[in-house]
C-alpha atoms as a PDB file:
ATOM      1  CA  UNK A   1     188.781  90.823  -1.605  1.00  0.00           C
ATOM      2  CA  UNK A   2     191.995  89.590   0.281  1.00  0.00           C
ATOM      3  CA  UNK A   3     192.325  86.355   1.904  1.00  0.00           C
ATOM      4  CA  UNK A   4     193.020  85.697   5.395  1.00  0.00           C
ATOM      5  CA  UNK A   5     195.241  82.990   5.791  1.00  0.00           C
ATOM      6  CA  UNK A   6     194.582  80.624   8.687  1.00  0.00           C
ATOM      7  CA  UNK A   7     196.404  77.509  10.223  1.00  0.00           C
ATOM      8  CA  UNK A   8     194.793  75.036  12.523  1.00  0.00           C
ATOM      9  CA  UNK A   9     196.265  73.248  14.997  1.00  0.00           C
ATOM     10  CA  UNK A  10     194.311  70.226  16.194  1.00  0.00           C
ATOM     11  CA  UNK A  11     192.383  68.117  13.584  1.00  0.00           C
ATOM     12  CA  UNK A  12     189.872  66.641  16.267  1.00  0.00           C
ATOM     13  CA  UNK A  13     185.998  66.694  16.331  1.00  0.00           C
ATOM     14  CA  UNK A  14     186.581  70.769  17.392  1.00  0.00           C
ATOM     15  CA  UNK A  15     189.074  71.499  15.189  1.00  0.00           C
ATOM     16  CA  UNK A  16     187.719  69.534  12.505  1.00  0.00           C
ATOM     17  CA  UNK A  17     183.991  71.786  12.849  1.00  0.00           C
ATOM     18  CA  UNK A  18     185.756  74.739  12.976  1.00  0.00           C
ATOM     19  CA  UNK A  19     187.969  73.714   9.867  1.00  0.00           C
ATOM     20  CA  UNK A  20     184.744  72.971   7.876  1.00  0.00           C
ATOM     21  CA  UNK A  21     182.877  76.614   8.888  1.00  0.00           C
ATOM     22  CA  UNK A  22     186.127  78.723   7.831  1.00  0.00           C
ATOM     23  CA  UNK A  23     186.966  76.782   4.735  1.00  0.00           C
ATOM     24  CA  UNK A  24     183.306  77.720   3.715  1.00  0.00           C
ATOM     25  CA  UNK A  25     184.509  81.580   3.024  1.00  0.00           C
ATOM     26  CA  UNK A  26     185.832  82.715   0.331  1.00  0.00           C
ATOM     27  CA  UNK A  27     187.831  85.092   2.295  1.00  0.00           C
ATOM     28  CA  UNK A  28     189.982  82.222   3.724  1.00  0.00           C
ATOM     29  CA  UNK A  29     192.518  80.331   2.867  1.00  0.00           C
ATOM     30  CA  UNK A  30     194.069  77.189   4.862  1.00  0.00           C
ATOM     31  CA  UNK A  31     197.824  77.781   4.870  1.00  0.00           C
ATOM     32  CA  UNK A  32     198.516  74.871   7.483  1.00  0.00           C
ATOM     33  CA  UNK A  33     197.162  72.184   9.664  1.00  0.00           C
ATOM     34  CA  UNK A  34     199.442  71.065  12.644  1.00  0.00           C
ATOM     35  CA  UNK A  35     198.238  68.006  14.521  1.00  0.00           C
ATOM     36  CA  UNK A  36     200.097  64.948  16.298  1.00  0.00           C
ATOM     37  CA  UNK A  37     198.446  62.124  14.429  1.00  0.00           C
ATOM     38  CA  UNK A  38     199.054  62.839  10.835  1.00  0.00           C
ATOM     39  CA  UNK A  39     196.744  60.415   9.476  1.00  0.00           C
ATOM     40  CA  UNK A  40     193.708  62.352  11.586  1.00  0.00           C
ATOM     41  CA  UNK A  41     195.400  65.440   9.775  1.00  0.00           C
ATOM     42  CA  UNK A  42     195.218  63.710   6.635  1.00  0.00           C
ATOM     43  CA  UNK A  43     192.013  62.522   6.990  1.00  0.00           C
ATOM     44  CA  UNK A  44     190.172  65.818   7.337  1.00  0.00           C
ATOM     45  CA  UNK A  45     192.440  67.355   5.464  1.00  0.00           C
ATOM     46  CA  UNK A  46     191.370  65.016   2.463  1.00  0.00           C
ATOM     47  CA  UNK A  47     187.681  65.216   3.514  1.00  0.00           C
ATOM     48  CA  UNK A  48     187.656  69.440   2.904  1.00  0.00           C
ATOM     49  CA  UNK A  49     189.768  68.979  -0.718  1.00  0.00           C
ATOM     50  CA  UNK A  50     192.990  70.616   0.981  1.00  0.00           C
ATOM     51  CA  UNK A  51     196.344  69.465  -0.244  1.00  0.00           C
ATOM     52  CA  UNK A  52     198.474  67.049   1.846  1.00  0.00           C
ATOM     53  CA  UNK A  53     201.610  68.969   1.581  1.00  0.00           C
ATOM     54  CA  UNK A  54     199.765  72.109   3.707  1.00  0.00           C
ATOM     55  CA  UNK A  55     200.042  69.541   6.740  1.00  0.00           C
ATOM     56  CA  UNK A  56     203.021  70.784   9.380  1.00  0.00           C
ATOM     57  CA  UNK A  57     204.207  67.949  11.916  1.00  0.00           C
ATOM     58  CA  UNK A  58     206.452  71.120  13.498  1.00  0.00           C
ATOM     59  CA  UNK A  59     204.147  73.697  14.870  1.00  0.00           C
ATOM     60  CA  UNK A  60     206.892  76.437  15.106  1.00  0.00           C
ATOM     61  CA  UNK A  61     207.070  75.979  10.583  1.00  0.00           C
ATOM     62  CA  UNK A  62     203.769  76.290  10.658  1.00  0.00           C
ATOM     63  CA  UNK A  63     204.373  79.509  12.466  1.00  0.00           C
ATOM     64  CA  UNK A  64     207.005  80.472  10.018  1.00  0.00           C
ATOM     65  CA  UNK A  65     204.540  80.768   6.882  1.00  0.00           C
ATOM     66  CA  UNK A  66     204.370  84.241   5.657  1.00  0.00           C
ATOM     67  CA  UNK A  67     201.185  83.826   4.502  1.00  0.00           C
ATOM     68  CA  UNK A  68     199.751  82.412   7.882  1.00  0.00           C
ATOM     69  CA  UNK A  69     197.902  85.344   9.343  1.00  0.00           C
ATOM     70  CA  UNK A  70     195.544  83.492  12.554  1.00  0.00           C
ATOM     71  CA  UNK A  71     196.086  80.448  13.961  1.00  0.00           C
ATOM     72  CA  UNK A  72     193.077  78.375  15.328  1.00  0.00           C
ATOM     73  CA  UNK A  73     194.139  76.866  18.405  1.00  0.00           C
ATOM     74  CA  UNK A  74     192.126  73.155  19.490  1.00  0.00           C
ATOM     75  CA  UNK A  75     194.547  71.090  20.689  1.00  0.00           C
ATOM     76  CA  UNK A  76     194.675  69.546  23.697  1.00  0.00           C
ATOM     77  CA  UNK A  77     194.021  71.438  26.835  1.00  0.00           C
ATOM     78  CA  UNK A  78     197.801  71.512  28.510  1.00  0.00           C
ATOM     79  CA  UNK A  79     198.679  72.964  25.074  1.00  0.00           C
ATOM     80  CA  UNK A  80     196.192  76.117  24.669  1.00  0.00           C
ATOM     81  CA  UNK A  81     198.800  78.398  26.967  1.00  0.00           C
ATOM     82  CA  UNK A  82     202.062  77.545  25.128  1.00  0.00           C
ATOM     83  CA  UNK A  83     201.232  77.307  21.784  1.00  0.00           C
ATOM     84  CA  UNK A  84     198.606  80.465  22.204  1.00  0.00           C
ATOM     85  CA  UNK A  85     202.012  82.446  23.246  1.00  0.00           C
ATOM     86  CA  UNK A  86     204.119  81.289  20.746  1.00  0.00           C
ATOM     87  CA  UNK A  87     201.840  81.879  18.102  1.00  0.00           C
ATOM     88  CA  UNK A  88     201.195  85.837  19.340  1.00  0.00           C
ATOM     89  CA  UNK A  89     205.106  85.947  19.689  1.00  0.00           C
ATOM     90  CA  UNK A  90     205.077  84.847  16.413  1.00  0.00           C
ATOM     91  CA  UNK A  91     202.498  88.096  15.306  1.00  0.00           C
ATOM     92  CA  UNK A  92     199.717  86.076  14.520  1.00  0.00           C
ATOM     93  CA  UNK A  93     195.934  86.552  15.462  1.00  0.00           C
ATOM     94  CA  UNK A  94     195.115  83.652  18.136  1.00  0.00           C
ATOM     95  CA  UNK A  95     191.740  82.033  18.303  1.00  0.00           C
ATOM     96  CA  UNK A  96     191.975  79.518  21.257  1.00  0.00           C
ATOM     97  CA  UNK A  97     189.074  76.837  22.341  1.00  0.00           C
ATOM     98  CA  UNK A  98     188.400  77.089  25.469  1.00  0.00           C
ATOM     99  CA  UNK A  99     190.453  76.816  28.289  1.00  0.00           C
ATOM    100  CA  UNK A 100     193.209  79.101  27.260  1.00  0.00           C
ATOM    101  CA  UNK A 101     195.216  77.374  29.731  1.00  0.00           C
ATOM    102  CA  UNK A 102     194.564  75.113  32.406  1.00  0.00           C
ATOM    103  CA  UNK A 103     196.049  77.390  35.191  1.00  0.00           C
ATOM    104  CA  UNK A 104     194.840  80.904  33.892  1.00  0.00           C
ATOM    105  CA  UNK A 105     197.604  82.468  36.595  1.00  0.00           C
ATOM    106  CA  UNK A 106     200.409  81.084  35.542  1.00  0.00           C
ATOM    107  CA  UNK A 107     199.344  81.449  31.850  1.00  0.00           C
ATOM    108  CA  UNK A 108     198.693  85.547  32.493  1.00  0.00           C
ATOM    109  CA  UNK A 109     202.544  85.511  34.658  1.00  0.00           C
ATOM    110  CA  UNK A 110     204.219  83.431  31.071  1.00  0.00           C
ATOM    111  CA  UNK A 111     202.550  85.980  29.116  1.00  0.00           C
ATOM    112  CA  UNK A 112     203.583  88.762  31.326  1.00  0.00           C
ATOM    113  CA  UNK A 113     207.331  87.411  31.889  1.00  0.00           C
ATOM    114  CA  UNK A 114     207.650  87.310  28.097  1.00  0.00           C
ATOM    115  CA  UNK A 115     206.686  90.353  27.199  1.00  0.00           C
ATOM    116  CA  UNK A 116     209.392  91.762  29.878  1.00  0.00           C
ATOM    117  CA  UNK A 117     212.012  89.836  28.314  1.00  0.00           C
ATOM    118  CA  UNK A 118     211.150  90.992  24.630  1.00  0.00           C
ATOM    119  CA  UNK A 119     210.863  94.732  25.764  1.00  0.00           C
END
């Protein structure tokens, strides 16, 4: 069986809970965690068993890793929209918490404005 490999980005309560459920299956593997505290990072990161050096203060290196497949999106709220886009730019598979942005408009016009420009 292959792996799918996943990065999270947002180590709180959310993130944390969803961290737990996918590191559960054998068919994942944690290629990154991006959060802005590093030490709530760490802290999960030490509570699941995964290695220090997968934590990413730069979200966009995170993005980089050839092995990163999805990214699991539960950071804060203003962030959803941006990091969502970058992160399908980017080719990955998005799962977002909920709200996907916090003007759903202007989130569907970015989207739409940067698909024109990369056509």
């Amino acid at each position: 069986m292959s792996s799918i490999g996943i990065g999270l980005v947002g180590a709180g309560w959310m993130g944390a809970t969803l961290l737990r459920r996918f590191s559960e299956h054998e068919g994942v593997q944690v290629i990154g965690v991006h959060q802005r505290r590093r030490d709530k990072a760490l802290e999960v990161m030490n509570e699941l068993g995964i290695g220090e050096d997968l934590y990413f203060d730069d979200f966009e290196k995170m993005l980089s890793m050839p092995d990163l497949d999805a990214v699991i999106i539960c950071s804060t709220n203003e962030a959803h929209g941006q990091q969502s886009i970058a992160a399908m730019e980017a080719g990955k598979h998005v799962f977002c918490e909920k709200p996907l942005a916090l003007n759903t408009m202007n989130f569907c016009v970015r989207l739409s404005w940067r698909r024109q420009i990369r056509d």
